[in-house]
N, C-alpha and C. Protein backbone atom coordinates (compact mmCIF):
# COMPACT_ATOMS: atom_id res chain seq x y z
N UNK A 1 42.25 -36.88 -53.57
CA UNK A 1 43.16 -35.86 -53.11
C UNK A 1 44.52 -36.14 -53.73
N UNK A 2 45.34 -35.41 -54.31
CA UNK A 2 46.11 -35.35 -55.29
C UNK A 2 47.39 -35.02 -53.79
N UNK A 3 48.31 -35.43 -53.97
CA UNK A 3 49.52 -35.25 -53.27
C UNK A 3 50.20 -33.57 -53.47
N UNK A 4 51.01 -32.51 -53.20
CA UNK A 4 51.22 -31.54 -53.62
C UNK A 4 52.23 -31.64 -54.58
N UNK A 5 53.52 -32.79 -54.61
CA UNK A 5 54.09 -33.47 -55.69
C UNK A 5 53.54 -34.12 -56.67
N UNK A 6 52.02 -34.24 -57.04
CA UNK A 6 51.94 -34.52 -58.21
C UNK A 6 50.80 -33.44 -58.43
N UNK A 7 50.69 -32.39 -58.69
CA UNK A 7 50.49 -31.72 -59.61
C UNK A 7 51.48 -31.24 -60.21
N UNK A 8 50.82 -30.04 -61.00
CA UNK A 8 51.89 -29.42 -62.03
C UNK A 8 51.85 -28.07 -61.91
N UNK A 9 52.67 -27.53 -62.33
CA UNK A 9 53.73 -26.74 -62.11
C UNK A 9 52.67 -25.55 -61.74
N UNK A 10 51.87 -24.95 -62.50
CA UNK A 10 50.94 -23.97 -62.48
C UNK A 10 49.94 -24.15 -60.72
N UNK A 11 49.30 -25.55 -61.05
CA UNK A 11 48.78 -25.70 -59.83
C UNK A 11 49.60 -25.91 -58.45
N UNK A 12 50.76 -26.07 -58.53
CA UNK A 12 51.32 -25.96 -57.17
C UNK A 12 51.73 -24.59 -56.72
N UNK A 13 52.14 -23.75 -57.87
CA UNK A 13 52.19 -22.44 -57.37
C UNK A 13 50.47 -21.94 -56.76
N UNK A 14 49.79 -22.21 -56.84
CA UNK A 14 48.44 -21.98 -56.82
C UNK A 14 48.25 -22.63 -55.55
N UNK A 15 48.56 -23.47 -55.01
CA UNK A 15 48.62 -24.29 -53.98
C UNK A 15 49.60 -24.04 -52.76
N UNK A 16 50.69 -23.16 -53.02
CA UNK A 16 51.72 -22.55 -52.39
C UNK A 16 51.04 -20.94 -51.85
N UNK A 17 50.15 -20.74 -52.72
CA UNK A 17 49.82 -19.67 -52.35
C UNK A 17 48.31 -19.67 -51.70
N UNK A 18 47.69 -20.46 -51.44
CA UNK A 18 46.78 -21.32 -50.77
C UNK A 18 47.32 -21.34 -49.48
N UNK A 19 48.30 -22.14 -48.99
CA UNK A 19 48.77 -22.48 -48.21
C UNK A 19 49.49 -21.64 -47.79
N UNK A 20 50.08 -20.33 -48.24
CA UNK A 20 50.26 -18.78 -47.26
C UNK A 20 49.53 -18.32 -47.03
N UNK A 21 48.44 -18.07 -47.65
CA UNK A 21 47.26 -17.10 -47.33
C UNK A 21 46.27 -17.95 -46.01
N UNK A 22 46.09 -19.33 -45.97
CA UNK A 22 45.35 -20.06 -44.96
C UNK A 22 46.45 -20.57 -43.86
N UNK A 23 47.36 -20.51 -43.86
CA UNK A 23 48.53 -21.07 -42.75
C UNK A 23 48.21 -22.35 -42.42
N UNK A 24 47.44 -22.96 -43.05
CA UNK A 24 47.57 -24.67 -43.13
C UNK A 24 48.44 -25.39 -44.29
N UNK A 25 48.93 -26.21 -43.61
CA UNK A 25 49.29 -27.32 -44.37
C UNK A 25 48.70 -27.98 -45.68
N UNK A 26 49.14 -28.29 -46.77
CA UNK A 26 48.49 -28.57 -47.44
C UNK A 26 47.93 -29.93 -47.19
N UNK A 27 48.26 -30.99 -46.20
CA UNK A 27 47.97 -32.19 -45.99
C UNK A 27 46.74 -31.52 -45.16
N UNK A 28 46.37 -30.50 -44.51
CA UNK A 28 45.46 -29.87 -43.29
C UNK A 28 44.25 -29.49 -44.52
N UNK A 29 44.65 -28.90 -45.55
CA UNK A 29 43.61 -28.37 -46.67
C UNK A 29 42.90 -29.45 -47.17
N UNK A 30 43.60 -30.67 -47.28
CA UNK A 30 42.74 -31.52 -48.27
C UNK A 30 42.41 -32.77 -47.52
N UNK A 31 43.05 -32.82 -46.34
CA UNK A 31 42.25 -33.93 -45.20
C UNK A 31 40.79 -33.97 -44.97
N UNK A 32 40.22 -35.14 -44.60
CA UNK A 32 38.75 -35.10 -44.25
C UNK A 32 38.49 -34.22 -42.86
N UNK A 33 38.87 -33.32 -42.83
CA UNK A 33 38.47 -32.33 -41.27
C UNK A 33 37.74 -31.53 -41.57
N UNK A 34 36.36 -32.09 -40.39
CA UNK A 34 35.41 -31.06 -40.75
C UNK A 34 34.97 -29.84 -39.57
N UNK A 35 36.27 -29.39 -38.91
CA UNK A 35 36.30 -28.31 -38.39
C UNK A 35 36.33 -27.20 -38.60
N UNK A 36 35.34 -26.48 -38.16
CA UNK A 36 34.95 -25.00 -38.99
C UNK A 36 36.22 -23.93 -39.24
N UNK A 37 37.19 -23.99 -38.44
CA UNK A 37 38.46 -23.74 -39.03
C UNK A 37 39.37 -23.69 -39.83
N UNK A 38 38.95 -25.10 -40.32
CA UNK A 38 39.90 -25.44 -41.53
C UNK A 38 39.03 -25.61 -43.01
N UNK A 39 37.56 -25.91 -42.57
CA UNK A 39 36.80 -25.92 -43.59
C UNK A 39 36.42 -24.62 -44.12
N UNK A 40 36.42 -23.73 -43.18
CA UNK A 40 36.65 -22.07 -43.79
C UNK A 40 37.65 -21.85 -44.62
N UNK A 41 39.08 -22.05 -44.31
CA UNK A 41 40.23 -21.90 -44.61
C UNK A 41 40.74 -22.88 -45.78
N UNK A 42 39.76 -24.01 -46.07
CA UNK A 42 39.60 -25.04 -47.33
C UNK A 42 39.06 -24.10 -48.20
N UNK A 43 37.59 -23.50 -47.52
CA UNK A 43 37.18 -22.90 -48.96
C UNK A 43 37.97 -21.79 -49.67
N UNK A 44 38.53 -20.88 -48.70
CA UNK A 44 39.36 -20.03 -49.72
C UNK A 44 40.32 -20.56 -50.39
N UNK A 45 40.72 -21.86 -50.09
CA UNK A 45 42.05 -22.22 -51.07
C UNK A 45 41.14 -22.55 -52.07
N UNK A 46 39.63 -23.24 -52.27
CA UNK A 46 38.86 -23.56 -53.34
C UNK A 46 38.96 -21.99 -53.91
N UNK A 47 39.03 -20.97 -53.59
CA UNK A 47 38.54 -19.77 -53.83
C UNK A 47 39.63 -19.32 -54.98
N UNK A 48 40.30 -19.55 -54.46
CA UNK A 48 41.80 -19.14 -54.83
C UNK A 48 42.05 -20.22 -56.27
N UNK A 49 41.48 -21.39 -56.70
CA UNK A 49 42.28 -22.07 -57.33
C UNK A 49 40.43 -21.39 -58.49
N UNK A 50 39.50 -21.29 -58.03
CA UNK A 50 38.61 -20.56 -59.12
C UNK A 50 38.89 -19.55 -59.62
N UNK A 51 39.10 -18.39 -59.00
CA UNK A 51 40.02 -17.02 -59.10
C UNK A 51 40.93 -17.33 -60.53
N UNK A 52 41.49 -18.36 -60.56
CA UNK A 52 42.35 -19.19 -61.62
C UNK A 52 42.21 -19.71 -62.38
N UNK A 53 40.73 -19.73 -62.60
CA UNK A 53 40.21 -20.32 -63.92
C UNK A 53 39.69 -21.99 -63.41
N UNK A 54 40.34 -22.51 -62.64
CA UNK A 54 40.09 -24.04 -62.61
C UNK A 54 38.21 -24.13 -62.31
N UNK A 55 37.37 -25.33 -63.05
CA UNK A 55 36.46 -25.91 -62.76
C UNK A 55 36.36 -26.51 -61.45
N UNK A 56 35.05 -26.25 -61.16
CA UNK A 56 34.68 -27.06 -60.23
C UNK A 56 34.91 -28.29 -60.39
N UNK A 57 35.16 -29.10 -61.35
CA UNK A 57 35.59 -30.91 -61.44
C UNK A 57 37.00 -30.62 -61.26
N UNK A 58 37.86 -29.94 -61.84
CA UNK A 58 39.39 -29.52 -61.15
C UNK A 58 39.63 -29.85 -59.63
N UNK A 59 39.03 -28.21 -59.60
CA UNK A 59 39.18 -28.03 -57.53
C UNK A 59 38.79 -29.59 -57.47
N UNK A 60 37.88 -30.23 -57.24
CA UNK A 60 37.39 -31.75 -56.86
C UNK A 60 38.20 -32.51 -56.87
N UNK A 61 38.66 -32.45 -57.75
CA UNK A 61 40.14 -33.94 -58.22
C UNK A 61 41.32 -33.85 -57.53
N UNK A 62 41.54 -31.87 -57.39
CA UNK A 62 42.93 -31.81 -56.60
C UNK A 62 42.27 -31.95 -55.09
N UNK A 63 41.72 -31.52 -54.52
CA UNK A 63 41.41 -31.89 -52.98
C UNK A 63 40.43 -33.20 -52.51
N UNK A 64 39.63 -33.93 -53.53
CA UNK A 64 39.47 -35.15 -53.16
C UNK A 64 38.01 -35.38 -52.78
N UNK A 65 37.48 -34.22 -53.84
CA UNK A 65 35.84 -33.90 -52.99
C UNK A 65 35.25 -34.04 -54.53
N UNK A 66 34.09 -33.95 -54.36
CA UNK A 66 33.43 -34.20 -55.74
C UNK A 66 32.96 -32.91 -55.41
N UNK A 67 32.60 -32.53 -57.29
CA UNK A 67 32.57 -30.78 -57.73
C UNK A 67 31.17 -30.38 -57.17
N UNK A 68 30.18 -31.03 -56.59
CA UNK A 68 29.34 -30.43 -55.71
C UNK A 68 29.04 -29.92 -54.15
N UNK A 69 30.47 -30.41 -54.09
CA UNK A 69 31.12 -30.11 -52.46
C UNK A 69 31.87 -28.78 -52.86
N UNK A 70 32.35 -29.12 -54.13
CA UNK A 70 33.10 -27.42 -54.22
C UNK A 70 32.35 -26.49 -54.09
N UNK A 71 31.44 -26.03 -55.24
CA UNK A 71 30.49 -25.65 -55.53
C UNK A 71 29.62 -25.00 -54.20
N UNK A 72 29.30 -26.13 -53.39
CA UNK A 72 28.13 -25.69 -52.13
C UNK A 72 29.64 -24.92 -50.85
N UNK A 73 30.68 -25.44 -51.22
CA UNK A 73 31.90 -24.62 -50.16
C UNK A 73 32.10 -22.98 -50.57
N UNK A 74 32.06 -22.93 -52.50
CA UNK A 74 32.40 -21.37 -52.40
C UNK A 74 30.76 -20.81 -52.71
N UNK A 75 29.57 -21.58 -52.46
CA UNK A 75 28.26 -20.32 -52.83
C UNK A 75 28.40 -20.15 -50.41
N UNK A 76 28.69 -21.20 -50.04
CA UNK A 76 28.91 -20.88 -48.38
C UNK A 76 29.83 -19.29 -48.16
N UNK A 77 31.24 -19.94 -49.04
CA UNK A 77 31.70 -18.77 -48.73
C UNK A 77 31.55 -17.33 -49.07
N UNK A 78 30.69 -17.76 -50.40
CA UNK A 78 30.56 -16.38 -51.02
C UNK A 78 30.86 -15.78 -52.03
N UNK A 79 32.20 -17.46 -52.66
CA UNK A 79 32.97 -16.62 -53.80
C UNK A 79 32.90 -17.22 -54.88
N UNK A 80 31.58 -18.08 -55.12
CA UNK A 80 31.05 -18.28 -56.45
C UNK A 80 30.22 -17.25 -57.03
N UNK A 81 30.22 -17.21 -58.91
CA UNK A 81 29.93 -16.61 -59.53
C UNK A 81 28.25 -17.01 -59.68
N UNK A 82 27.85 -18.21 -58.94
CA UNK A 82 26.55 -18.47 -58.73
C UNK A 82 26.05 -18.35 -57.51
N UNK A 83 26.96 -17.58 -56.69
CA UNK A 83 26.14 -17.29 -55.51
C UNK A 83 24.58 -16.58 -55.20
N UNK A 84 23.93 -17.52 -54.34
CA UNK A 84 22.66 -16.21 -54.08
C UNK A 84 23.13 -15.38 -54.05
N UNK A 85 22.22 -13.95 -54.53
CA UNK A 85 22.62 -12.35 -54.18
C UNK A 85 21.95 -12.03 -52.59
């Protein structure tokens, strides 16, 4: 999990806007909480940083999950391009 001061410039705007659209904290987004609340509200910020071009090994590195946690968070949510139909 990457701090919100050390990314860069592109990804923190990306991360700012994560964090308006889910009204969590970004320390709340990338914490180990596995409350269906926030793990909903995790995946759209995953949603949001794909939307953007970033890889699944990306999303992983900035929130602290390996890219098959991403992956199984947006085919859950719905907003992978490999989702079941």
């Amino acid at each position: 999990m990457k701090k919100l001061s050390e990314l860069d410039a592109e990804s923190q705007g990306i991360a700012y806007d994560a964090i308006s659209l889910t009204g969590l904290s970004w320390v709340a987004l990338t914490e180990q909480n596995r409350k269906r609340r926030v793990v909903y509200k995790r995946w759209a910020a995953w949603k949001i940083f794909r939307d953007h071009g970033y890889s699944y090994q990306e999303i992983g590195e900035i929130f602290g999950r390996d890219h098959t946690s991403i992956l199984w968070g947006l085919r859950r949510l719905g907003g992978s391009k490999h989702a079941p139909k």
